[in-house]
C-alpha atoms as a PDB file:
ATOM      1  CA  UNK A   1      37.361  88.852 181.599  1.00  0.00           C
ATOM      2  CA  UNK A   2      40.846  89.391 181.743  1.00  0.00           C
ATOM      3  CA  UNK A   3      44.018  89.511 179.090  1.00  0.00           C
ATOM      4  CA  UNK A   4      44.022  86.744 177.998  1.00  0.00           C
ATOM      5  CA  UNK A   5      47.188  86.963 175.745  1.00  0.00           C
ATOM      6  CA  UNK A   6      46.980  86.295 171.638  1.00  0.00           C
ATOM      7  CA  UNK A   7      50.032  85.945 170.166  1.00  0.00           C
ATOM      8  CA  UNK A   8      50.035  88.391 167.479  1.00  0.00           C
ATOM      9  CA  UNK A   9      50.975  86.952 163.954  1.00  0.00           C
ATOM     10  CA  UNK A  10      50.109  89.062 161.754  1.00  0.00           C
ATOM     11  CA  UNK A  11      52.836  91.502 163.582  1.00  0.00           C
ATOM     12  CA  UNK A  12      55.627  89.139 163.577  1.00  0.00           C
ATOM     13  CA  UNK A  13      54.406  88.041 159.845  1.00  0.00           C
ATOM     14  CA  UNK A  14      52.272  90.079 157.400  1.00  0.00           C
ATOM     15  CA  UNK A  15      52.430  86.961 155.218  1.00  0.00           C
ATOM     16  CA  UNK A  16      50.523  84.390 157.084  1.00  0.00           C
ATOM     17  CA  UNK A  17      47.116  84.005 155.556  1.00  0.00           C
ATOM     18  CA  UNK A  18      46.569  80.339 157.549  1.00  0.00           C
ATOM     19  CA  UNK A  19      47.030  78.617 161.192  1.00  0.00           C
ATOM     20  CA  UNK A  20      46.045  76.811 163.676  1.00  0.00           C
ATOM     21  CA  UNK A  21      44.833  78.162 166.860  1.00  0.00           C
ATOM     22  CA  UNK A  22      42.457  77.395 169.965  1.00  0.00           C
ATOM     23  CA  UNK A  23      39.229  78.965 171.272  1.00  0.00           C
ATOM     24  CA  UNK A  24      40.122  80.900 174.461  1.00  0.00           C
ATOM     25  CA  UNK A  25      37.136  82.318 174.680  1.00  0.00           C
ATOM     26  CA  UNK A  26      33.930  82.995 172.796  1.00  0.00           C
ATOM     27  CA  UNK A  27      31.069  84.672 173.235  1.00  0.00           C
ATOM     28  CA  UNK A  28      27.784  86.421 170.700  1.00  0.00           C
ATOM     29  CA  UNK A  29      28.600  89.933 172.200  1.00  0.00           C
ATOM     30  CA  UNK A  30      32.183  89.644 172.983  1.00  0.00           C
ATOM     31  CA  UNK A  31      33.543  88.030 170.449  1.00  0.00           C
ATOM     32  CA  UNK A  32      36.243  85.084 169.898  1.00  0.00           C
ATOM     33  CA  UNK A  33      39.767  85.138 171.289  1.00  0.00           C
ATOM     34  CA  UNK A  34      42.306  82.898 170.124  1.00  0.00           C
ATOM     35  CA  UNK A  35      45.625  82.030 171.412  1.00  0.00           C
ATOM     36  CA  UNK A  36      47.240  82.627 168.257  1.00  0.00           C
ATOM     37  CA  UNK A  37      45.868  85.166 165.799  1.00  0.00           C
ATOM     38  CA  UNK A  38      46.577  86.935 162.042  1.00  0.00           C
ATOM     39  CA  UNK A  39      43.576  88.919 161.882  1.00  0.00           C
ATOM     40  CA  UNK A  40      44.696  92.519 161.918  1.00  0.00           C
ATOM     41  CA  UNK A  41      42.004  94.046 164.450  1.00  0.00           C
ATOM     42  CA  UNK A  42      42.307  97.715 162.891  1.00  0.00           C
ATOM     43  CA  UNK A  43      44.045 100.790 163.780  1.00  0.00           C
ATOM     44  CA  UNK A  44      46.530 103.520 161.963  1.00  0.00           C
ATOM     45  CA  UNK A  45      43.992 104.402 159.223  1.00  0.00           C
ATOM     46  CA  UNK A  46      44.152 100.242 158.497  1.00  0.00           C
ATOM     47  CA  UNK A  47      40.663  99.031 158.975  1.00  0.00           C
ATOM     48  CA  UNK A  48      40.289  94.798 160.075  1.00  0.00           C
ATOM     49  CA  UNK A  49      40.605  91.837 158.151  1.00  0.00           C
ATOM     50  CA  UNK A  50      38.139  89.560 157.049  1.00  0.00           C
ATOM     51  CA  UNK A  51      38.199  86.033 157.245  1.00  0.00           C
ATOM     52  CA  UNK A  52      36.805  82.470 158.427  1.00  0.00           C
ATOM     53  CA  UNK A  53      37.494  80.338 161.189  1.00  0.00           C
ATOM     54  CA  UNK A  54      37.070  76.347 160.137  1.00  0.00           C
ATOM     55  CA  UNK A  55      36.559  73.737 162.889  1.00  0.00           C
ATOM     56  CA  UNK A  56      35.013  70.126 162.895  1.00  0.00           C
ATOM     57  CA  UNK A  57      33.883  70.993 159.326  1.00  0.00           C
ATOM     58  CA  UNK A  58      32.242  73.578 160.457  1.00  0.00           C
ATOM     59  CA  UNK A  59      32.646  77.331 158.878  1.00  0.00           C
ATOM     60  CA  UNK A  60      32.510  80.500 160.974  1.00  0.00           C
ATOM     61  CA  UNK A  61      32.911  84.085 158.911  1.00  0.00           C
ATOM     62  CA  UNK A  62      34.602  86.587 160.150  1.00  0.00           C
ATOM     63  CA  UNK A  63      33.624  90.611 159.939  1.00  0.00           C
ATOM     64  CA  UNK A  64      35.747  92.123 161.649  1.00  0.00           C
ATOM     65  CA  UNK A  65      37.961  92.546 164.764  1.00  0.00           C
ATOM     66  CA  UNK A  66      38.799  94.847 167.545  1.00  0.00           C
ATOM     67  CA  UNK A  67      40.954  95.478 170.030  1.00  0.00           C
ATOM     68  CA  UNK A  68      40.077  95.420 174.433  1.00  0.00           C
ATOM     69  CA  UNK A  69      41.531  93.409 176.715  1.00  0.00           C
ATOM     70  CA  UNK A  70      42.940  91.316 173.979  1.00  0.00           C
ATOM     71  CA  UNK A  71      41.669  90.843 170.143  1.00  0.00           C
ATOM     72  CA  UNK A  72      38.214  90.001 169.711  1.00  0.00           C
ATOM     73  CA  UNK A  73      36.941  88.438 166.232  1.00  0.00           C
ATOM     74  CA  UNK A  74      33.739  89.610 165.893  1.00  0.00           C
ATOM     75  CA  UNK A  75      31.793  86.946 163.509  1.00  0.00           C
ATOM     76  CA  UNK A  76      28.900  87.092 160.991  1.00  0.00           C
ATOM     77  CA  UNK A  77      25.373  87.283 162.323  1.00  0.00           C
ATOM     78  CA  UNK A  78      23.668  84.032 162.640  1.00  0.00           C
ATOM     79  CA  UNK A  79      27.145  81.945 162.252  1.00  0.00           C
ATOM     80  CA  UNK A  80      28.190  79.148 164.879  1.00  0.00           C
ATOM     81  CA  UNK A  81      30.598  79.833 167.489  1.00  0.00           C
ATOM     82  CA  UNK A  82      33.075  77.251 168.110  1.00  0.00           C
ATOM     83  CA  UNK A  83      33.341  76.254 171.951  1.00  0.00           C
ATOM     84  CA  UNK A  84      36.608  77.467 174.622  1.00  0.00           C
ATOM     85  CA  UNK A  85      38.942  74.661 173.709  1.00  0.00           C
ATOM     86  CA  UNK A  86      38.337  74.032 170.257  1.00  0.00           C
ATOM     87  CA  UNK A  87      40.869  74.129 167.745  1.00  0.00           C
ATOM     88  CA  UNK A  88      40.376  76.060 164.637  1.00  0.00           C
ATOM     89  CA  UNK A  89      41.819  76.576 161.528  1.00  0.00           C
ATOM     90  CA  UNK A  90      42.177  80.485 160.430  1.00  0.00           C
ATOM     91  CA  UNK A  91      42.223  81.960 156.960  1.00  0.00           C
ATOM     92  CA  UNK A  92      42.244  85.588 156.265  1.00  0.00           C
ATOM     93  CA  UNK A  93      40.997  87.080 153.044  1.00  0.00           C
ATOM     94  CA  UNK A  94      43.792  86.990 151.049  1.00  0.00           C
ATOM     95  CA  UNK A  95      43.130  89.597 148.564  1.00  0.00           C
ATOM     96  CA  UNK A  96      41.308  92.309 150.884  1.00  0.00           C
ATOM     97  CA  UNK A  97      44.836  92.166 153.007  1.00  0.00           C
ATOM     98  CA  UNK A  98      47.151  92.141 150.389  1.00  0.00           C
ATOM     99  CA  UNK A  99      45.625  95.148 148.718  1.00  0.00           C
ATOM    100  CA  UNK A 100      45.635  96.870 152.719  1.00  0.00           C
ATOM    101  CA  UNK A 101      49.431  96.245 153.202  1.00  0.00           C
ATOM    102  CA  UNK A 102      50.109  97.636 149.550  1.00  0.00           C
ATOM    103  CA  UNK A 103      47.369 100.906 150.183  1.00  0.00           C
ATOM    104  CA  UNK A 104      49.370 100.922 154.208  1.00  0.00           C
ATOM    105  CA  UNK A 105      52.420 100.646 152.751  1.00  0.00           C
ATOM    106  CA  UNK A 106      52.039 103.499 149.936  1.00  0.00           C
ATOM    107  CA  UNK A 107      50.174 106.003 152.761  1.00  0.00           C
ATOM    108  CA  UNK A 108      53.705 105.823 154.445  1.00  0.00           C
ATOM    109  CA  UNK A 109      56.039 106.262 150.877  1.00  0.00           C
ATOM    110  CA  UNK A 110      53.298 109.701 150.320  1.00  0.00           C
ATOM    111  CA  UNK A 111      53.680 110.841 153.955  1.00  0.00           C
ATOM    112  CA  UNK A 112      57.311 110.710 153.096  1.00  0.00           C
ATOM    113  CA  UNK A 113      57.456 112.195 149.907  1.00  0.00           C
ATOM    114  CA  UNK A 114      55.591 114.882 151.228  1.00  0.00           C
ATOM    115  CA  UNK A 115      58.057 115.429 154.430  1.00  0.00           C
ATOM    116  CA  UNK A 116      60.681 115.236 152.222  1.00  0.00           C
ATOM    117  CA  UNK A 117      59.998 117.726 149.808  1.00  0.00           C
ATOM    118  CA  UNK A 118      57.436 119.391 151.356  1.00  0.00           C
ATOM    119  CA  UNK A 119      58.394 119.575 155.246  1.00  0.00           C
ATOM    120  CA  UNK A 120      54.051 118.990 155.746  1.00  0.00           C
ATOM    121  CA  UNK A 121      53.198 116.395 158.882  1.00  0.00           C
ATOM    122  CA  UNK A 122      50.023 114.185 158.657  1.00  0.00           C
ATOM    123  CA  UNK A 123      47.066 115.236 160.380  1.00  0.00           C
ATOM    124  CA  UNK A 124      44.426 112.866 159.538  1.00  0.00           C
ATOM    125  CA  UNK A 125      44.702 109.521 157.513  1.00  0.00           C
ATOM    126  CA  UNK A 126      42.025 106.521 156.029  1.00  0.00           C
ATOM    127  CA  UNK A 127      42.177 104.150 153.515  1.00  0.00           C
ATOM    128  CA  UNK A 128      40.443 100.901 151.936  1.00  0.00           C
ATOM    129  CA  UNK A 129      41.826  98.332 149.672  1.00  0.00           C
ATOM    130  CA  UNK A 130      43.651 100.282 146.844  1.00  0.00           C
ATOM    131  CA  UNK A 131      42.709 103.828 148.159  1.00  0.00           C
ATOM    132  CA  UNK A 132      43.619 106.347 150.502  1.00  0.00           C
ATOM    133  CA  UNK A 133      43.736 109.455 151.805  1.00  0.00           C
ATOM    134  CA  UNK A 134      46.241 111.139 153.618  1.00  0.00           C
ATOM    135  CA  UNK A 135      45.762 115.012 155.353  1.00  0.00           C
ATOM    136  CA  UNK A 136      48.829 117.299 155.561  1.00  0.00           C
ATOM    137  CA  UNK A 137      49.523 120.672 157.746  1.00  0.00           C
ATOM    138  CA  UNK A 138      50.480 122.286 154.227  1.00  0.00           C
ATOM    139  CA  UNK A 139      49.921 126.006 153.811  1.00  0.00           C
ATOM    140  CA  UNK A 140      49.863 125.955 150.081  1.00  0.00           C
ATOM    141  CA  UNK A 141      50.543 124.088 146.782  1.00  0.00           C
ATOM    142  CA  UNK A 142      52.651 124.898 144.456  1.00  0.00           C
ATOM    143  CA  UNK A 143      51.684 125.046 140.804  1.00  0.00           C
ATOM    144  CA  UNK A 144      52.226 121.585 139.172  1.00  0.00           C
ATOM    145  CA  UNK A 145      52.085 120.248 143.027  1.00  0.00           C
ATOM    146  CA  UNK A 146      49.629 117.281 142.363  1.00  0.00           C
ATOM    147  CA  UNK A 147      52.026 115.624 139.258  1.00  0.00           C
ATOM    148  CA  UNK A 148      55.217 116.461 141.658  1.00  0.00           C
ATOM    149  CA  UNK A 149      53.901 114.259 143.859  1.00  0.00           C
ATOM    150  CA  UNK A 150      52.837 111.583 142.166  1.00  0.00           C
ATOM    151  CA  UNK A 151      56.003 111.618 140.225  1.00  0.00           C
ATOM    152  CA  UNK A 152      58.081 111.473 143.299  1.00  0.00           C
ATOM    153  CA  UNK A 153      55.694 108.559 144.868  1.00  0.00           C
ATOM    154  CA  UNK A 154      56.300 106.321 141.541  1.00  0.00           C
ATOM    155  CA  UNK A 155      60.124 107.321 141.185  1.00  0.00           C
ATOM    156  CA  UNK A 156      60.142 105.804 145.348  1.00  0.00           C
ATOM    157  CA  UNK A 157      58.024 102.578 144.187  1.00  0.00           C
ATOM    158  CA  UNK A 158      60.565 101.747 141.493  1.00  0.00           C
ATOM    159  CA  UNK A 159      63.563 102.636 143.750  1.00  0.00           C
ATOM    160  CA  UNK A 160      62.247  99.135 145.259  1.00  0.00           C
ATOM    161  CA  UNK A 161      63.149 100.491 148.667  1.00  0.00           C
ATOM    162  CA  UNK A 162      63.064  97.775 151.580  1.00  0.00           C
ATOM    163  CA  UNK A 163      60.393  97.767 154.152  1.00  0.00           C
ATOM    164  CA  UNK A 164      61.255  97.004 157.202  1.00  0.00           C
ATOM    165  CA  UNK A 165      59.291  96.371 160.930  1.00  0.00           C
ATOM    166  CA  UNK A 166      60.889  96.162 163.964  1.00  0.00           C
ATOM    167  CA  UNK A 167      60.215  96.940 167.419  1.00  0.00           C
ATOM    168  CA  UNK A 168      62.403  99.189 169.821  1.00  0.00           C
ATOM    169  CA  UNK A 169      61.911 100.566 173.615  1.00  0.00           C
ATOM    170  CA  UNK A 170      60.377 103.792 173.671  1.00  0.00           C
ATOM    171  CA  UNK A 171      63.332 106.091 174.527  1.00  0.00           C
ATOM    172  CA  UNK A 172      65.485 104.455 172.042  1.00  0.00           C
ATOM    173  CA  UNK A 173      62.799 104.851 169.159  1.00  0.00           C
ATOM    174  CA  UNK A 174      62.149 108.732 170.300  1.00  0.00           C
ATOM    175  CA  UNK A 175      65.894 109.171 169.242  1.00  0.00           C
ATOM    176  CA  UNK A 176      64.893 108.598 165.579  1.00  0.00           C
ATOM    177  CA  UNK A 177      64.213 111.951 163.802  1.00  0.00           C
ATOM    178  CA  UNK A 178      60.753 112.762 163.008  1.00  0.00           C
ATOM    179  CA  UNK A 179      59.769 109.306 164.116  1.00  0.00           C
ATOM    180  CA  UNK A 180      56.191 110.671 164.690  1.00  0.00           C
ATOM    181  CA  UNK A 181      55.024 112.287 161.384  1.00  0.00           C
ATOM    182  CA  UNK A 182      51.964 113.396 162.888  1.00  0.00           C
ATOM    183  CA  UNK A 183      51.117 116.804 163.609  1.00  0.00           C
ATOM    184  CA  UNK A 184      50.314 115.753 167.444  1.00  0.00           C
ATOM    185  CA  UNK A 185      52.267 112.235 168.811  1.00  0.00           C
ATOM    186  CA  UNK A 186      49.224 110.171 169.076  1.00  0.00           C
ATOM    187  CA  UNK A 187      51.698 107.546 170.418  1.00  0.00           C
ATOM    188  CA  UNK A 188      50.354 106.662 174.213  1.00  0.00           C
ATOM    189  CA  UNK A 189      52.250 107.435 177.015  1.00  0.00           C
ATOM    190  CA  UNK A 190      52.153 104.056 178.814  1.00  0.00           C
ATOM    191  CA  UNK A 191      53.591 102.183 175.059  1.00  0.00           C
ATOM    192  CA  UNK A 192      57.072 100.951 176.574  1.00  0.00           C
ATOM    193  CA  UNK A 193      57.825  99.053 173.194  1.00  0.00           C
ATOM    194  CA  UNK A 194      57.486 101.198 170.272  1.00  0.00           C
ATOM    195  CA  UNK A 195      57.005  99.115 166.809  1.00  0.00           C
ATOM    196  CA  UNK A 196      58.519 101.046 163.756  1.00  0.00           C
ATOM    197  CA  UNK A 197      58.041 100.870 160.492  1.00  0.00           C
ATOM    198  CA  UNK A 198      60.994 101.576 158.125  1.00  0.00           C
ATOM    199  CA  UNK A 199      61.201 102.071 154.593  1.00  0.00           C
ATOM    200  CA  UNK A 200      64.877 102.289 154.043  1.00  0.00           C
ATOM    201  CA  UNK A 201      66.056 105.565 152.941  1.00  0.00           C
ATOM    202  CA  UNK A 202      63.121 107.493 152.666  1.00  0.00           C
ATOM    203  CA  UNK A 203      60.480 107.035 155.926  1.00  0.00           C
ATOM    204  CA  UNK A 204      60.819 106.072 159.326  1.00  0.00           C
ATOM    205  CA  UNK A 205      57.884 105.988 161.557  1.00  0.00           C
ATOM    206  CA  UNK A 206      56.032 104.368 164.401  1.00  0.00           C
ATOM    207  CA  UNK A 207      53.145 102.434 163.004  1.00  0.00           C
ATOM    208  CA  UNK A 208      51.282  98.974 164.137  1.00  0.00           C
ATOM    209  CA  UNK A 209      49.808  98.212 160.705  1.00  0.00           C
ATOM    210  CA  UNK A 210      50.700  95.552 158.454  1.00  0.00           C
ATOM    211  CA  UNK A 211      52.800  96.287 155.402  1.00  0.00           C
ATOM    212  CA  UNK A 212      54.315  94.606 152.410  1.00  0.00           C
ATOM    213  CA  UNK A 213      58.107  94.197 152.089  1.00  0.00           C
ATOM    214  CA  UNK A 214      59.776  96.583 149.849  1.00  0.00           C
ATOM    215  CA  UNK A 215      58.471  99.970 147.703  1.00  0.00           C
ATOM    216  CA  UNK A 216      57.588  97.704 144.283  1.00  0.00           C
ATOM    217  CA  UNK A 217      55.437  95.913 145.768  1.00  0.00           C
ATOM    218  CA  UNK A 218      52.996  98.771 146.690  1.00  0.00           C
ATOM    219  CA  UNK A 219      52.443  98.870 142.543  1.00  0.00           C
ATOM    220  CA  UNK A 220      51.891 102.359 140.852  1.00  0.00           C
ATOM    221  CA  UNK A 221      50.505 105.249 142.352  1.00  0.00           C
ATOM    222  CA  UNK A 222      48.132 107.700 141.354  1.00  0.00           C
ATOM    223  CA  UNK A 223      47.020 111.010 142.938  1.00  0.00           C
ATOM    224  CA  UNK A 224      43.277 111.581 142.272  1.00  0.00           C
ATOM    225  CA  UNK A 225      42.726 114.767 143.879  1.00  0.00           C
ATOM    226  CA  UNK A 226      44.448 117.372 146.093  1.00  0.00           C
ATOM    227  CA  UNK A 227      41.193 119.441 147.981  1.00  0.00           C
ATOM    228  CA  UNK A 228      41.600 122.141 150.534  1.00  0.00           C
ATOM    229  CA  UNK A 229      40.192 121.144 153.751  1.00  0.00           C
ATOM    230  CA  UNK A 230      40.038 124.619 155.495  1.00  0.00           C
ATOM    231  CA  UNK A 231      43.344 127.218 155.810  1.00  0.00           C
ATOM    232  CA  UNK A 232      46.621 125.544 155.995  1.00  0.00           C
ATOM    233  CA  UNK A 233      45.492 122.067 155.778  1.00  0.00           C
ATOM    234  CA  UNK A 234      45.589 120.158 152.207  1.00  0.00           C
ATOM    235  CA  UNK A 235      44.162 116.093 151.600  1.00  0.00           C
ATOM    236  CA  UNK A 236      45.864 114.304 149.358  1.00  0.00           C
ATOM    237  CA  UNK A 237      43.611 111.054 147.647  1.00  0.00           C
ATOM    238  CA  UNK A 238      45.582 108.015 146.306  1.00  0.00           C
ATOM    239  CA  UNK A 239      44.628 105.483 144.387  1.00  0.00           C
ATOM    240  CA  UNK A 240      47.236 102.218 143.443  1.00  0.00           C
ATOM    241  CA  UNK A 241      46.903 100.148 140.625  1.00  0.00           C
ATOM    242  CA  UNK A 242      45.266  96.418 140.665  1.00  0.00           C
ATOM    243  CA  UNK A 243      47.550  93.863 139.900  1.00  0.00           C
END
């Protein structure tokens, strides 16, 4: 089948949680497309949101998502799928996103803490809602290195620094400093339109997650654990406080 186009809102807006959309296709194996969708479908560490789809008072849950030739909700075992053409209502699960975009958000404020004072890029990231790991090409810690950071991560989340997304064309983004903060640009070659990820005055980076909108609203961090993971490479786990 080909593209078959979804307009991407939870990219132009983190903050929609609700719309209406219709069934472009929809299929056991393959999944449902819509024309307009917020799921996030995963990526950057970020895994998918969960959800429902409501149509003709009917309920279908969704488990997932993933990206092909265009997103593809995947739903719950045994659950109805609404027919091509129907309209549906979407809901994502409010909380299990919110907490994402804060754990997103606060992976980025670390990575550039770390840069910062550290000069370490990223090699290997996860997270779920509220925790997160990040993995840095760091040759060694300093002594007091794990309350350092965490220090500098809170001082950055009550700067209240503005979050920013925006999109620019690939040369133009590759003009940015250390716009990649990996340790190898896993940016594809054929991406024409890089999306960025700003948080004003302390990290710049090119991301396609979904994020909240300034550095308060990630909430207080708190570094669990710094473990060596083999010689010059150092994970740093995060955890941020429920509201």
């Amino acid at each position: 089948m080909g593209h078959l186009h979804t307009e991407r809102l939870d990219l132009a807006d983190s903050t929609v949680r609700e719309w209406d959309a219709v069934v472009l296709a929809s299929d056991p194996d393959d999944g449902i497309v819509l024309d307009r969708s917020a799921f996030y479908p995963g990526g950057g560490g970020q895994p998918p949101d969960h959800g429902v789809l409501l149509w003709g008072g009917v309920q279908t849950r969704i488990e997932g998502a993933r990206r092909g030739d265009d997103i593809r909700l995947i739903p719950a075992d045994g659950d109805p799928l609404p027919a091509v053409g129907t309209t549906v209502r979407g809901a994502i699960q409010d909380d299990r996103r919110t907490a994402l975009m804060r754990t997103h958000s606060g992976l980025h404020l670390l990575s550039g803490v770390v840069f910062r004072d550290f000069g370490a890029l990223v090699t290997g990231s996860n997270m779920d809602p509220l925790s997160g790991r990040l993995d840095f090409n760091l040759e060694s810690v300093p002594e007091g290195f794990k309350e350092a950071v965490e220090e500098a991560c809170n001082a950055e989340v009550e700067a209240d620094r503005a979050i920013e997304a925006y999109e620019l064309p690939r040369e133009q983004a590759f003009e940015i400093p250390d716009i990649i903060r990996t340790a190898t640009n896993l940016l594809p070659p054929g991406i024409e339109i890089v999306r960025i990820v700003d948080i004003k005055g302390l990290d710049v980076q090119a991301d396609g997650g979904t994020h909240v909108a300034s550095t308060r609203q990630v909430g207080r961090m708190r570094v669990q654990k710094v473990e060596n993971k083999g010689k010059g490479f150092r994970r740093i786990r995060v955890a941020l406080e429920s509201d």
